[in-house]
PDB file of N, CA and C in Angstrom:
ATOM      1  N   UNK A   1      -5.462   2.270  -7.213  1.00  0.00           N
ATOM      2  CA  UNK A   1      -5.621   1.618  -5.925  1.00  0.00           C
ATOM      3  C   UNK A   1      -6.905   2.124  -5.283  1.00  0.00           C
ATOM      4  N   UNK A   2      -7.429   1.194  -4.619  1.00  0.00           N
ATOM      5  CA  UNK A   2      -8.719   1.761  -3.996  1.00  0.00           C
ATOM      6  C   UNK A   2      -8.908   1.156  -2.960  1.00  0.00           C
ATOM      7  N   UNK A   3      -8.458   1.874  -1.892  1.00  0.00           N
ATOM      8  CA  UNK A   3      -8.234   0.934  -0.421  1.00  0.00           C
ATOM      9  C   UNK A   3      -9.293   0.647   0.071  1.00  0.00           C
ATOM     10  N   UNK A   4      -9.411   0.218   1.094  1.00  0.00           N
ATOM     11  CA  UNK A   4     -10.586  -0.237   2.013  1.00  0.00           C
ATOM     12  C   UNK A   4     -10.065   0.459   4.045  1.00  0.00           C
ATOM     13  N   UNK A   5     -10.930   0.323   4.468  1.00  0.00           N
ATOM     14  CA  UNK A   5     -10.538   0.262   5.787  1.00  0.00           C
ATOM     15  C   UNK A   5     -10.927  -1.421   6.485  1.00  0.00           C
ATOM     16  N   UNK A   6     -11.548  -2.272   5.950  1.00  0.00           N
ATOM     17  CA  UNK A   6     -11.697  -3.084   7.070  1.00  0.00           C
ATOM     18  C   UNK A   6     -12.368  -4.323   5.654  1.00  0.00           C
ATOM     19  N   UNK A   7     -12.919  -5.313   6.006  1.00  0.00           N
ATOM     20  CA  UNK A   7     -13.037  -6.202   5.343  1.00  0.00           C
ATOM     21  C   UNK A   7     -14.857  -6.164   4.916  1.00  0.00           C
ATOM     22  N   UNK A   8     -15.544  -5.454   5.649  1.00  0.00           N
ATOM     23  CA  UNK A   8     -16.933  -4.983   5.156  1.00  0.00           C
ATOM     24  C   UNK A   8     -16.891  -3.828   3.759  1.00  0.00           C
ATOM     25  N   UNK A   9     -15.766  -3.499   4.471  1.00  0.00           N
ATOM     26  CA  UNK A   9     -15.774  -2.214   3.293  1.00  0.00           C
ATOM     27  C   UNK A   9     -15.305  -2.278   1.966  1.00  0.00           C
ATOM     28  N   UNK A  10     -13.939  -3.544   2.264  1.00  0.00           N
ATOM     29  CA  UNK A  10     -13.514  -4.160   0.738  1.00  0.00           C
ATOM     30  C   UNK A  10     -14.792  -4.880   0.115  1.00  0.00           C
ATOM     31  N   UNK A  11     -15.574  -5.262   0.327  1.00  0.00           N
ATOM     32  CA  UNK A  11     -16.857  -5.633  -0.526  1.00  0.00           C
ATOM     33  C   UNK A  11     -17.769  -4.826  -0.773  1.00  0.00           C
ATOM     34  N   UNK A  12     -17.584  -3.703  -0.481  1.00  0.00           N
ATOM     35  CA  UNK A  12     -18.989  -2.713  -1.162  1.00  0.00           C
ATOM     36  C   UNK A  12     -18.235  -2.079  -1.939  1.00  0.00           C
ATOM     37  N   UNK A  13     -16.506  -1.897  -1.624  1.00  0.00           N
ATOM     38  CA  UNK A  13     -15.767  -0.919  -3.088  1.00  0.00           C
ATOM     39  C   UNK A  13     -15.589  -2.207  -4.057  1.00  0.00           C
ATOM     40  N   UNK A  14     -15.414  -3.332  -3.368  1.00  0.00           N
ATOM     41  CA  UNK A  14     -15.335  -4.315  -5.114  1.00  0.00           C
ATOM     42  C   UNK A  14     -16.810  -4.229  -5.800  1.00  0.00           C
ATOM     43  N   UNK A  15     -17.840  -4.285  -5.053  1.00  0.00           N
ATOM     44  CA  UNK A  15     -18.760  -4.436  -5.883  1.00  0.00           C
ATOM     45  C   UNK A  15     -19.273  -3.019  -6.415  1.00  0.00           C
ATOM     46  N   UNK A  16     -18.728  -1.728  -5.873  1.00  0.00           N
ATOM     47  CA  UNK A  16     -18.828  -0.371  -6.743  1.00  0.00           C
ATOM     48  C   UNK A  16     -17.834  -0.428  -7.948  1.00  0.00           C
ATOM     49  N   UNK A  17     -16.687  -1.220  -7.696  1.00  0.00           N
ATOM     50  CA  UNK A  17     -15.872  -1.259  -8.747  1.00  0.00           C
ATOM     51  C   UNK A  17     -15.728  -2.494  -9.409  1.00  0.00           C
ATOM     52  N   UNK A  18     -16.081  -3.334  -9.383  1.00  0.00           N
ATOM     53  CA  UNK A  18     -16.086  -5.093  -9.789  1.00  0.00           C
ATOM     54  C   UNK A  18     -15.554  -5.173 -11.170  1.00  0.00           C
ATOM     55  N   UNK A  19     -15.511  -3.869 -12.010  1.00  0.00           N
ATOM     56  CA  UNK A  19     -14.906  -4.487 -13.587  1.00  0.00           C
ATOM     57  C   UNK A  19     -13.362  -3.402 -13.828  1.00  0.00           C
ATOM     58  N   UNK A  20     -13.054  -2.963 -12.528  1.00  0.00           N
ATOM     59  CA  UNK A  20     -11.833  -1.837 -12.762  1.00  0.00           C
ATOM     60  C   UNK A  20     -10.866  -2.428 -11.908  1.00  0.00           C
ATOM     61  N   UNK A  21     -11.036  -3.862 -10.809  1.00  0.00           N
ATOM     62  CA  UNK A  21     -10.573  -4.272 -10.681  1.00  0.00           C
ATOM     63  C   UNK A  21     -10.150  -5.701 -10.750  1.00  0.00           C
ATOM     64  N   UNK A  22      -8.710  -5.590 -11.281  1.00  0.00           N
ATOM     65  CA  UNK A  22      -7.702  -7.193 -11.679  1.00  0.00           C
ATOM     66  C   UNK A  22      -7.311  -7.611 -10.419  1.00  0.00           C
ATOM     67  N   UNK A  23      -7.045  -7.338  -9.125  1.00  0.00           N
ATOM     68  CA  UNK A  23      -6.482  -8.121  -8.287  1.00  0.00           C
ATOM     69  C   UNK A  23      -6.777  -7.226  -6.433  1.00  0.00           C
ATOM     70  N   UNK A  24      -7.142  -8.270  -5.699  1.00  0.00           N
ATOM     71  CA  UNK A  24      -7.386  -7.976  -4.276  1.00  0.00           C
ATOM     72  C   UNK A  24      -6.264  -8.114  -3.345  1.00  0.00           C
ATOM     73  N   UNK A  25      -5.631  -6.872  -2.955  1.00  0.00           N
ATOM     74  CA  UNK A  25      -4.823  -7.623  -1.665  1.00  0.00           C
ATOM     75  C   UNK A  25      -5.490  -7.575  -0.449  1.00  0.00           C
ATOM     76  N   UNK A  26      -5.546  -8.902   0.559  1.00  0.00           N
ATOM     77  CA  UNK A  26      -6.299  -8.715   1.985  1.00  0.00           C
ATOM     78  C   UNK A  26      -5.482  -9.127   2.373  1.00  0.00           C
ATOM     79  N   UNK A  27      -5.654  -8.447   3.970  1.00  0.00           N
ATOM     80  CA  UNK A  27      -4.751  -8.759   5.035  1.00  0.00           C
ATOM     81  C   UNK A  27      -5.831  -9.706   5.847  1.00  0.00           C
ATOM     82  N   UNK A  28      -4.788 -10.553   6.317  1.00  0.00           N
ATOM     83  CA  UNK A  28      -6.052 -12.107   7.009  1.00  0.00           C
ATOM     84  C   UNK A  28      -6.480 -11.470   8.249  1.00  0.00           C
ATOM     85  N   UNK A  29      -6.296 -10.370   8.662  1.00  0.00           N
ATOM     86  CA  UNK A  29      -6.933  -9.998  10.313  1.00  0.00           C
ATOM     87  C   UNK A  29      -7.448  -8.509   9.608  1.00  0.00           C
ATOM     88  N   UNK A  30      -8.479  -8.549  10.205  1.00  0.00           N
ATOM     89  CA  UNK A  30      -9.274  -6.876   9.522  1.00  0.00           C
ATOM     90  C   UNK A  30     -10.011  -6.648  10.765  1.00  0.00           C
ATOM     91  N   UNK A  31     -10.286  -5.767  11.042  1.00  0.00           N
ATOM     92  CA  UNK A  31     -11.701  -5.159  11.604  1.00  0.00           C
ATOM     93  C   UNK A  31     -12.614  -5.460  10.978  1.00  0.00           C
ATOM     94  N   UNK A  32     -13.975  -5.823  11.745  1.00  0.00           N
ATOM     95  CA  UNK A  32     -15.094  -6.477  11.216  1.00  0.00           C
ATOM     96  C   UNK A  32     -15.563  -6.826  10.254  1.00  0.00           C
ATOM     97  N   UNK A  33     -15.116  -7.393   9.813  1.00  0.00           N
ATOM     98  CA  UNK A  33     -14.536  -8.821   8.471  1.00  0.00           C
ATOM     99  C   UNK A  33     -13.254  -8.863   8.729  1.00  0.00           C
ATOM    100  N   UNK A  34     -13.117 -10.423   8.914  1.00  0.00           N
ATOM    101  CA  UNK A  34     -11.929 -10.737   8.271  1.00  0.00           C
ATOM    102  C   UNK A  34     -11.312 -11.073   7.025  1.00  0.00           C
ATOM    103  N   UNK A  35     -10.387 -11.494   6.478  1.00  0.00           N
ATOM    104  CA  UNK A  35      -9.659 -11.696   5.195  1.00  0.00           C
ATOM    105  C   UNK A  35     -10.531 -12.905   4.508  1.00  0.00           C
ATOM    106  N   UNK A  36     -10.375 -14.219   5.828  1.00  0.00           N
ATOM    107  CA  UNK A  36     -11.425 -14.955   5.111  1.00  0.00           C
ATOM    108  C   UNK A  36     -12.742 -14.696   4.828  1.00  0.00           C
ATOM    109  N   UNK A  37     -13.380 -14.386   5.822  1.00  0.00           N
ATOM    110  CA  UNK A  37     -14.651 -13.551   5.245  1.00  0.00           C
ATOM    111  C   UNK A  37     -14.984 -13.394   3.932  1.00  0.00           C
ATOM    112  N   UNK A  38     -13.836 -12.075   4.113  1.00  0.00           N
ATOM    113  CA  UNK A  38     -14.263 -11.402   2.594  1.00  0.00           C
ATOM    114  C   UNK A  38     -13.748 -11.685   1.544  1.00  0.00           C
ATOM    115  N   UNK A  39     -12.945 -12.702   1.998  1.00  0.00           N
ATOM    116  CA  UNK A  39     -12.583 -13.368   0.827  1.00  0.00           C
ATOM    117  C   UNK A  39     -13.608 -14.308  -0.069  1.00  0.00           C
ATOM    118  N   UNK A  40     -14.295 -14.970   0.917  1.00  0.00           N
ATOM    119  CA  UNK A  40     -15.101 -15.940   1.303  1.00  0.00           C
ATOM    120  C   UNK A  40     -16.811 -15.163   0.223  1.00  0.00           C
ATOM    121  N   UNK A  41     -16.756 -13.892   0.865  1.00  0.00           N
ATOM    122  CA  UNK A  41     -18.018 -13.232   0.158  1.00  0.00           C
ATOM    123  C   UNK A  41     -17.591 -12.460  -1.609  1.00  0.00           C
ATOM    124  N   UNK A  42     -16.387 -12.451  -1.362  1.00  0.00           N
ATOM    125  CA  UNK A  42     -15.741 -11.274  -2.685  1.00  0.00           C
ATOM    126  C   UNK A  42     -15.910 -13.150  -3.896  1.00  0.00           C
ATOM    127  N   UNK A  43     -15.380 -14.197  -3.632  1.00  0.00           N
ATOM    128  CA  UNK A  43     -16.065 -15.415  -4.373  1.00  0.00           C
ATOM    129  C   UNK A  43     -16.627 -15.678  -4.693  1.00  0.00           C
ATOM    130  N   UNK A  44     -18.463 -15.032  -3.603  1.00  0.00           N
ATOM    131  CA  UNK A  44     -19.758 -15.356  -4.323  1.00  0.00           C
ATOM    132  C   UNK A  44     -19.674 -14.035  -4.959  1.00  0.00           C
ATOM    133  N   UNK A  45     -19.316 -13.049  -5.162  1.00  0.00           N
ATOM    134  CA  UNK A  45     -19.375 -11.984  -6.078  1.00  0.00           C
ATOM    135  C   UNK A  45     -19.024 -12.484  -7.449  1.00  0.00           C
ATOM    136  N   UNK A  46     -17.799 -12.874  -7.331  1.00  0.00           N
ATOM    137  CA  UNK A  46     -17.087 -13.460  -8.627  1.00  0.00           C
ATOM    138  C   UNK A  46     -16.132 -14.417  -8.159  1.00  0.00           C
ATOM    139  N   UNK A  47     -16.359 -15.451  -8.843  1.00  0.00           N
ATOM    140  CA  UNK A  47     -15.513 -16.920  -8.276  1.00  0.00           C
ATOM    141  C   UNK A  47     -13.864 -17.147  -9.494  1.00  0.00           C
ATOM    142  N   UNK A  48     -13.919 -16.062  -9.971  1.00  0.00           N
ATOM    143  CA  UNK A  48     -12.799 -16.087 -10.533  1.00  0.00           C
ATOM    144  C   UNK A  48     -11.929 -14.887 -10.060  1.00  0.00           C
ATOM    145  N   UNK A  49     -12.233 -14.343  -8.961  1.00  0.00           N
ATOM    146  CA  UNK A  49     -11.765 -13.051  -8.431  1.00  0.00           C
ATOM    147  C   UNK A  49     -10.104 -13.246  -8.056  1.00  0.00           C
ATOM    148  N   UNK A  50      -9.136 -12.437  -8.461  1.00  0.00           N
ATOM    149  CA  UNK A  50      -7.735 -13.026  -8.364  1.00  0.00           C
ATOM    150  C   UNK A  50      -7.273 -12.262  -7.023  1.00  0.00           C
ATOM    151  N   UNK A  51      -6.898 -12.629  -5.990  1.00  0.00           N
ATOM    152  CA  UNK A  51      -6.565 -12.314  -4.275  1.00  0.00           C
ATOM    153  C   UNK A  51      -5.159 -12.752  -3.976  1.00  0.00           C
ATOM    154  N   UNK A  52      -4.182 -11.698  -3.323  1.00  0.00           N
ATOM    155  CA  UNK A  52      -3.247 -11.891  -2.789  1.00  0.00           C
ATOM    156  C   UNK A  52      -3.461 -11.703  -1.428  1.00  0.00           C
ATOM    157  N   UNK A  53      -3.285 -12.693  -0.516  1.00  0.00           N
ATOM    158  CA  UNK A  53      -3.442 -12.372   1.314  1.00  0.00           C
ATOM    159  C   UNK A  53      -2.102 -11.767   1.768  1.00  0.00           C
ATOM    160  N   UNK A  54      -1.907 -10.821   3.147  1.00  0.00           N
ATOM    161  CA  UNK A  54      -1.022 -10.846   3.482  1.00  0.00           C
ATOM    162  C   UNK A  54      -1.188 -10.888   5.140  1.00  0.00           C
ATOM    163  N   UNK A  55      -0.276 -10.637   5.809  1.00  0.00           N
ATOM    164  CA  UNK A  55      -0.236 -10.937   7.292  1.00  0.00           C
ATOM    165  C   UNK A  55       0.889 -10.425   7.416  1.00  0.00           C
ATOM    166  N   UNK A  56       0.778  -9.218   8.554  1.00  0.00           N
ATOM    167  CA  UNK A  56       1.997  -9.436   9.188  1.00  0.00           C
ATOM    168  C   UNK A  56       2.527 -10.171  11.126  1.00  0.00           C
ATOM    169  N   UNK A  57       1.602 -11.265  11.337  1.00  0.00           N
ATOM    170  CA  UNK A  57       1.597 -11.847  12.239  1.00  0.00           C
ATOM    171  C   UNK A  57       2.848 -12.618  12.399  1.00  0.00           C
ATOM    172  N   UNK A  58       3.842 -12.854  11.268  1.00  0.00           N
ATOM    173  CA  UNK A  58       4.909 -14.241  11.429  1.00  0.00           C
ATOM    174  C   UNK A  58       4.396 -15.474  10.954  1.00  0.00           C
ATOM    175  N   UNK A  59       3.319 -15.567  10.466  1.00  0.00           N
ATOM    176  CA  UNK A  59       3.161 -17.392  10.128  1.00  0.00           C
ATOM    177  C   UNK A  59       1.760 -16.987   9.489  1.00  0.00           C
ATOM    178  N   UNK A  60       1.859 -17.861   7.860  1.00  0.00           N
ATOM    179  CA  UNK A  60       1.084 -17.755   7.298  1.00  0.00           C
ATOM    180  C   UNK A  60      -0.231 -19.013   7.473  1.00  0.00           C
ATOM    181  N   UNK A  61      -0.421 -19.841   8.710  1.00  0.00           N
ATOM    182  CA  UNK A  61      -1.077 -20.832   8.851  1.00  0.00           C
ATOM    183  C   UNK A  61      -2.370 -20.423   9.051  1.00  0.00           C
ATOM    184  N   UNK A  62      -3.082 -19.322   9.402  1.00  0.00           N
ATOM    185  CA  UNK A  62      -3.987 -18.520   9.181  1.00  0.00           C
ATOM    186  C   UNK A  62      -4.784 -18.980   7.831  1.00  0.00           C
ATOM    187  N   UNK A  63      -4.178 -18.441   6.578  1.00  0.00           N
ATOM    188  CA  UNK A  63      -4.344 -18.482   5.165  1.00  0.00           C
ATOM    189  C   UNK A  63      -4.759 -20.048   5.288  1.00  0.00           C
ATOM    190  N   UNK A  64      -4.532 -21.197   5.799  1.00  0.00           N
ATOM    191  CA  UNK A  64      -4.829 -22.514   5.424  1.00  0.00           C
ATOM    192  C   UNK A  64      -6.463 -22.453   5.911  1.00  0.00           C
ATOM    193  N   UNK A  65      -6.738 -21.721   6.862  1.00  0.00           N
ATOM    194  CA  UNK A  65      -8.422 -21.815   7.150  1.00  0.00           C
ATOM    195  C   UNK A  65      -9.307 -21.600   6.402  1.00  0.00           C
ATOM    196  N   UNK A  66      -8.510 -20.425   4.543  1.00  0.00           N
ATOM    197  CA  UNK A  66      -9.563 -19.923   3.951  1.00  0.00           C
ATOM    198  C   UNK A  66      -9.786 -21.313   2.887  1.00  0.00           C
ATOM    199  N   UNK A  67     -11.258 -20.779   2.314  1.00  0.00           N
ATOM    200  CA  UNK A  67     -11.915 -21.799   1.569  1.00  0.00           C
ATOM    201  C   UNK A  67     -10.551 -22.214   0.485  1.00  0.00           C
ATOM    202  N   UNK A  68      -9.970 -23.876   0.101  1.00  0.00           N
ATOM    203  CA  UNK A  68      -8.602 -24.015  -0.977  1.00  0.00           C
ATOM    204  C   UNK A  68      -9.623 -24.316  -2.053  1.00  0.00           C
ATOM    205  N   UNK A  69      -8.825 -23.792  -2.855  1.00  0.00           N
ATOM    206  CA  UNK A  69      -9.460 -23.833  -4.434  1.00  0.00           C
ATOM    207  C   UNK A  69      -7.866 -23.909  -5.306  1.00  0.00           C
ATOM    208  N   UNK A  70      -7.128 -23.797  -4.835  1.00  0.00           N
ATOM    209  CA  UNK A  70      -5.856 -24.159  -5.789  1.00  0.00           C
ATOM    210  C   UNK A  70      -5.159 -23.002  -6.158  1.00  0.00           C
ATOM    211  N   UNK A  71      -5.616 -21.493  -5.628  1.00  0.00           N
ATOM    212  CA  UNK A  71      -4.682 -20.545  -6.111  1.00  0.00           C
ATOM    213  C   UNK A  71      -4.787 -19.377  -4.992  1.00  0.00           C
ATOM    214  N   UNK A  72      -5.041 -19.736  -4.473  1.00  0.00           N
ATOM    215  CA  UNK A  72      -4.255 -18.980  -2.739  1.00  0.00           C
ATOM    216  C   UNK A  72      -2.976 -18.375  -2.957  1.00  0.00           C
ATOM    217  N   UNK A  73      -3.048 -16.859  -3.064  1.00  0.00           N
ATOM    218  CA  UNK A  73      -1.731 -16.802  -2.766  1.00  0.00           C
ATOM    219  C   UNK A  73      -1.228 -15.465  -1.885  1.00  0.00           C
ATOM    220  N   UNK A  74       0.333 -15.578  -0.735  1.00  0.00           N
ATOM    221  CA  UNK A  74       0.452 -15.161   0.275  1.00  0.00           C
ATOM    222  C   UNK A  74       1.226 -14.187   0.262  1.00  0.00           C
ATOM    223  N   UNK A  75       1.925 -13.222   0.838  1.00  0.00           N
ATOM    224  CA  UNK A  75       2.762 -12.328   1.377  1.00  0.00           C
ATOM    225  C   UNK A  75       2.885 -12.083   2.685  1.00  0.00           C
ATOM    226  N   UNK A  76       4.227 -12.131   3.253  1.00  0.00           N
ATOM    227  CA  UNK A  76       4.604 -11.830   4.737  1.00  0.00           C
ATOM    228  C   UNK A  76       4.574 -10.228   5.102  1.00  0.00           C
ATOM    229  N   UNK A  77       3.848  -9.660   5.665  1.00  0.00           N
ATOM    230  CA  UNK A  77       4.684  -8.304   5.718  1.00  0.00           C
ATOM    231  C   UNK A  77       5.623  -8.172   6.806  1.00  0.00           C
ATOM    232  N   UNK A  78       6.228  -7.335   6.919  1.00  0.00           N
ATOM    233  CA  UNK A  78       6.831  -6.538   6.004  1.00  0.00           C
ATOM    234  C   UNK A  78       7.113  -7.214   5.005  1.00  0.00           C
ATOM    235  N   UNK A  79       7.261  -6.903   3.845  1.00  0.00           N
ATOM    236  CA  UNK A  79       7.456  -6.844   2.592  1.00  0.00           C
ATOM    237  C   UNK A  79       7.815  -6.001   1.915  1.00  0.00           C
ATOM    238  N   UNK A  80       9.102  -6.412   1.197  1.00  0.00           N
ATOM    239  CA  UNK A  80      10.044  -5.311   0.034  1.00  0.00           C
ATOM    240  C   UNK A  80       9.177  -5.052  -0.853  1.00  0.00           C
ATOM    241  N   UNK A  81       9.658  -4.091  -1.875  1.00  0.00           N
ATOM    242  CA  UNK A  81       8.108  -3.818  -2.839  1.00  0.00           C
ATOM    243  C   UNK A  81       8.528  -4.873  -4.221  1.00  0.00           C
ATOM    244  N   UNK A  82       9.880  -5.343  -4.695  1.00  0.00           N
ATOM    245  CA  UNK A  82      10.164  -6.496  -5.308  1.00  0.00           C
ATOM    246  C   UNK A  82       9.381  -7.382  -4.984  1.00  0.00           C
ATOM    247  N   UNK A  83       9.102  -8.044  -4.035  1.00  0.00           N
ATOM    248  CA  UNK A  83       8.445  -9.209  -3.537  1.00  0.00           C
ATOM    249  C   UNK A  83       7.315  -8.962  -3.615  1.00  0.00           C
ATOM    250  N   UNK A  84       6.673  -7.818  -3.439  1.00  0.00           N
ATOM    251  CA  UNK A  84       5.156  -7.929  -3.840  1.00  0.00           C
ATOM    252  C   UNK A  84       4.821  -7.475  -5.265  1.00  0.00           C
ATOM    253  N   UNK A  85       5.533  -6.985  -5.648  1.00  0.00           N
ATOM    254  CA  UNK A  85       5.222  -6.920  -7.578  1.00  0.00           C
ATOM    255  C   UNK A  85       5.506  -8.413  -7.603  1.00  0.00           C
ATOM    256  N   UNK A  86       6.482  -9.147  -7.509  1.00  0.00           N
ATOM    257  CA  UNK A  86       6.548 -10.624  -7.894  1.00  0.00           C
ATOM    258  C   UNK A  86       4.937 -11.628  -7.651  1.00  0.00           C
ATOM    259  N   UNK A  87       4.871 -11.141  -6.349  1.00  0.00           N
ATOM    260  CA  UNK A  87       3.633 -11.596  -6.033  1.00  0.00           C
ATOM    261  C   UNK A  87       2.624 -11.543  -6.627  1.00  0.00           C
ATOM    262  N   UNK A  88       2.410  -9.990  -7.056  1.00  0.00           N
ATOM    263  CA  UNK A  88       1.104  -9.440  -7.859  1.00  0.00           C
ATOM    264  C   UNK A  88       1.130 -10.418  -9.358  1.00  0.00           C
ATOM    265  N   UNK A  89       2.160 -10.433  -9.857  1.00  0.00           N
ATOM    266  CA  UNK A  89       2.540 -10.922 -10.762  1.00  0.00           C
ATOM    267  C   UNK A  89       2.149 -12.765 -10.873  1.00  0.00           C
ATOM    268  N   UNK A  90       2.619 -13.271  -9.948  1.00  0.00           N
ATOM    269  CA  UNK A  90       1.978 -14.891  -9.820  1.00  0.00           C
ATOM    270  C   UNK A  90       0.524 -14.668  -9.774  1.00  0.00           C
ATOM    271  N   UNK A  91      -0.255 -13.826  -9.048  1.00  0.00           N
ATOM    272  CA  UNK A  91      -1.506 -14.020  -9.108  1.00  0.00           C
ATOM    273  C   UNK A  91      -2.237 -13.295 -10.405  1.00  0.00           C
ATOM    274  N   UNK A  92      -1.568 -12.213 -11.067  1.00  0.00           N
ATOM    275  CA  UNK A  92      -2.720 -12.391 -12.474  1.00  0.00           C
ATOM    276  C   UNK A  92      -1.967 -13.158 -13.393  1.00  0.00           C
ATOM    277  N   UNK A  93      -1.034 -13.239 -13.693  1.00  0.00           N
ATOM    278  CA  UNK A  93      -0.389 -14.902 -14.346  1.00  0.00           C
ATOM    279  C   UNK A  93      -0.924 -16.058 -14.244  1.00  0.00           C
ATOM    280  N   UNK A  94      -1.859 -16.239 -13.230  1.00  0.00           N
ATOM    281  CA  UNK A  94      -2.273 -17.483 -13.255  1.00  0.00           C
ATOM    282  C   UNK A  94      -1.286 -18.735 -13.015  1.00  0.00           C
ATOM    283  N   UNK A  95      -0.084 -17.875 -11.740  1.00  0.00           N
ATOM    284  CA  UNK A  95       0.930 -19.061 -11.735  1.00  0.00           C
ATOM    285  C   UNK A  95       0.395 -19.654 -10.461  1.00  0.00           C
ATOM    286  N   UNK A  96       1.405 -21.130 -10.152  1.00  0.00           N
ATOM    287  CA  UNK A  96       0.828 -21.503  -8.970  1.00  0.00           C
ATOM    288  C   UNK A  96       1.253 -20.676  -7.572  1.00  0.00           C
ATOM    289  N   UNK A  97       0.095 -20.918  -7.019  1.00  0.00           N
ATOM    290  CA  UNK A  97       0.275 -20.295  -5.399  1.00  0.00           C
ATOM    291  C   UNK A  97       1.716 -21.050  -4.874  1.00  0.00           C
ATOM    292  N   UNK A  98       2.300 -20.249  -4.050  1.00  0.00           N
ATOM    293  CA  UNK A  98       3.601 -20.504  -2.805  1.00  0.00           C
ATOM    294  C   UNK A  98       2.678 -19.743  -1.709  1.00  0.00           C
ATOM    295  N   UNK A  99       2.021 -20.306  -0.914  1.00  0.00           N
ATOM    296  CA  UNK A  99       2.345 -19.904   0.351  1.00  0.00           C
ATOM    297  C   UNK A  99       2.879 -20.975   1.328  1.00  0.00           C
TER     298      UNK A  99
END
């Protein structure tokens, strides 16, 4: 795991680490970046980059603002840790997004 503090910072550790990591979790509200943002910039890094969003706001309608490409995929937090291995799991599977 290699956390970040804020959504500027998840793009300078993906791109220190860009081949050690299989999968991004962002939270859609960050300190200076947001989720889309860097979601938005971690794409032009690598457009096959595999991203799980999460939120713990109550409503994932947020997530509909980021750029759709067909594999968006979400988590509510709180979140059991079942539900997010499941999660992790749809997104390097290459299954379809549920949010």
């Amino acid at each position: 795991m290699l956390p970040a503090q804020d959504g500027l910072e998840a793009i300078h550790v993906y791109k220190a680490f860009e081949h050690d990591i299989d999968l991004v979790l962002l939270d859609i509200f960050m300190p200076r970046m947001s989720g889309k943002e860097a979601y938005e910039k971690l794409k032009e890094i690598n457009p096959d980059i595999k991203v799980l969003f999460c939120s713990g706001h109550g409503s994932n309608h947020e997530i509909y603002e980021a750029p759709r490409n067909g594999d968006l995929h979400y988590v509510s937090k709180p979140f059991k840790i079942d539900e997010l291995v499941r999660k992790v799991r749809q997104v390097l599977n290459h299954e379809d997004a549920s949010i």
